[in-house]
Protein backbone atom coordinates (compact mmCIF):
# COMPACT_ATOMS: atom_id res chain seq x y z
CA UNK A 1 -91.66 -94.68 -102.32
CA UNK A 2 -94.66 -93.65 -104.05
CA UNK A 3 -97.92 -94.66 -102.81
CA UNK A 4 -101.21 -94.98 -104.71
CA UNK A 5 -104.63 -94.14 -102.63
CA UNK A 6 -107.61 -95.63 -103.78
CA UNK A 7 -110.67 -94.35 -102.22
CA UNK A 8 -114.02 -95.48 -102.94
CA UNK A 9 -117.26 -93.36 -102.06
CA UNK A 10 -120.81 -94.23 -102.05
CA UNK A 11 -122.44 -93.86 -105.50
CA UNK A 12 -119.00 -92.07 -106.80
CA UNK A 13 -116.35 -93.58 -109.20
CA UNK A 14 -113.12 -94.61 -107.45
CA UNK A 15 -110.65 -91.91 -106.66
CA UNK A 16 -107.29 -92.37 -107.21
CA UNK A 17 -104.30 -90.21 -105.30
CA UNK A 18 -100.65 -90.67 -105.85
CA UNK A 19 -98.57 -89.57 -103.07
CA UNK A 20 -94.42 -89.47 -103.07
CA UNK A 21 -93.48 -90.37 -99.00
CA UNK A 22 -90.78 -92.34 -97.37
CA UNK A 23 -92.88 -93.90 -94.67
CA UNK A 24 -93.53 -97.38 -93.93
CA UNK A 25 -96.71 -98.85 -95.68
CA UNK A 26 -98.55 -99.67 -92.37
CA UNK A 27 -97.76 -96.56 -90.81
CA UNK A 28 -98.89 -94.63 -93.51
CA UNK A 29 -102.17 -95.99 -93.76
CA UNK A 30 -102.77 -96.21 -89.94
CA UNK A 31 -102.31 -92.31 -90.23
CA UNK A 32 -104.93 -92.33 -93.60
CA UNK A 33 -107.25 -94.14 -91.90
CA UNK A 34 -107.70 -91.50 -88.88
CA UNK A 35 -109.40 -89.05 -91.71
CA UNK A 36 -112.59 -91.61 -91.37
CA UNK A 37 -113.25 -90.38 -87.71
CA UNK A 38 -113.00 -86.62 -88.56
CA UNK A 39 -116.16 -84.57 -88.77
CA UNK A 40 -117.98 -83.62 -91.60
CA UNK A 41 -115.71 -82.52 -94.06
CA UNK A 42 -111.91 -83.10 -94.43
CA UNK A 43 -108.91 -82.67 -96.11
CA UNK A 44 -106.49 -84.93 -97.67
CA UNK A 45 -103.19 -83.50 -98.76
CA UNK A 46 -100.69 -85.32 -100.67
CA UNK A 47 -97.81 -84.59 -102.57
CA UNK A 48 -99.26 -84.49 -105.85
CA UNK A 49 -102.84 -83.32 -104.65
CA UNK A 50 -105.36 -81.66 -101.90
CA UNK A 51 -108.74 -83.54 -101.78
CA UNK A 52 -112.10 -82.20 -99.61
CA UNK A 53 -113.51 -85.59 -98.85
CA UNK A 54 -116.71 -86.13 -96.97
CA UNK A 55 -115.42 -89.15 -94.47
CA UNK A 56 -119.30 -90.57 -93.59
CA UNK A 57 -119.54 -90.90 -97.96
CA UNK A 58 -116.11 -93.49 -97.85
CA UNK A 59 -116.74 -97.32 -97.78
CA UNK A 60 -113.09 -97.94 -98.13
CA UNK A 61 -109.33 -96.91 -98.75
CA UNK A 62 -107.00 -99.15 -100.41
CA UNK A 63 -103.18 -98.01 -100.32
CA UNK A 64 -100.53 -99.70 -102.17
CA UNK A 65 -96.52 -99.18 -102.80
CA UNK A 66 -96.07 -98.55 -106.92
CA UNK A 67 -93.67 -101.69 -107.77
CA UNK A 68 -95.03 -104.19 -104.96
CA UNK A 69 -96.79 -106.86 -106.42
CA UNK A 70 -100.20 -107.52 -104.07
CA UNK A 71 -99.46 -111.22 -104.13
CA UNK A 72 -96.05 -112.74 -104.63
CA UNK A 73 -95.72 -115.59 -106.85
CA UNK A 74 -92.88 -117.66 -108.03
CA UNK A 75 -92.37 -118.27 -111.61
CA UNK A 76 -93.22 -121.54 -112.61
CA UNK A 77 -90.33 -123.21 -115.38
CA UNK A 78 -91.56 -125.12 -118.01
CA UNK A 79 -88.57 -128.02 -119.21
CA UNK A 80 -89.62 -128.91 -123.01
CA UNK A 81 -88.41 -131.66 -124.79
CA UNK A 82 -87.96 -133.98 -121.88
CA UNK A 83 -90.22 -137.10 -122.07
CA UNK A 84 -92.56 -137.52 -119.26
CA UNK A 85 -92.16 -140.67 -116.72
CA UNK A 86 -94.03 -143.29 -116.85
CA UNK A 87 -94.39 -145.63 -113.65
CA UNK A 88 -95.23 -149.56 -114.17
CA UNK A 89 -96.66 -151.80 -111.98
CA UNK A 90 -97.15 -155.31 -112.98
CA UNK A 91 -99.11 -157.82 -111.30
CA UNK A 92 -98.84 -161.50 -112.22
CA UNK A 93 -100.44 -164.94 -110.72
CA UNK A 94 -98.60 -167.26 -109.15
């Protein structure tokens, strides 16, 4: 499933890296996340690019599956024409 890399870098617009691979969404970005403890300079190699990145520039990485929604929500119906309910209480002296 594709995945698309966001990185963000200090005082640099966003970067963002699509990448066509099969593995599982936490595994994949355990294995992204070991390029912020390399050295100096690295690079990132994807399917559809190779990036020299700087790791000590990177505040953060954000890696999502094209076609997953972040949050899942259900769809809410909406009934029309239907009147609405009213409850009644009535109180009287005796």
């Amino acid at each position: 499933m594709k995945k698309i890399i966001k990185i963000l870098q200090t005082n640099i617009e966003p970067l963002l890296i699509e990448d066509e691979n099969d593995d599982d969404l936490s595994e994949y970005t355990n294995n992204l996340s070991k390029l912020l403890s390399i050295g100096n300079v690295t690079i990132l190699e994807t399917s559809s690019s190779t990036v020299i990145l700087r790791p000590h520039q990177i505040t953060s990485i954000v890696v999502t599956e094209e076609g997953k929604l972040k949050r899942p929500y259900k769809k809410k119906e909406v009934k029309e024409n239907q009147p609405s309910k009213i409850s009644e209480d009535i109180v009287t002296d005796e």
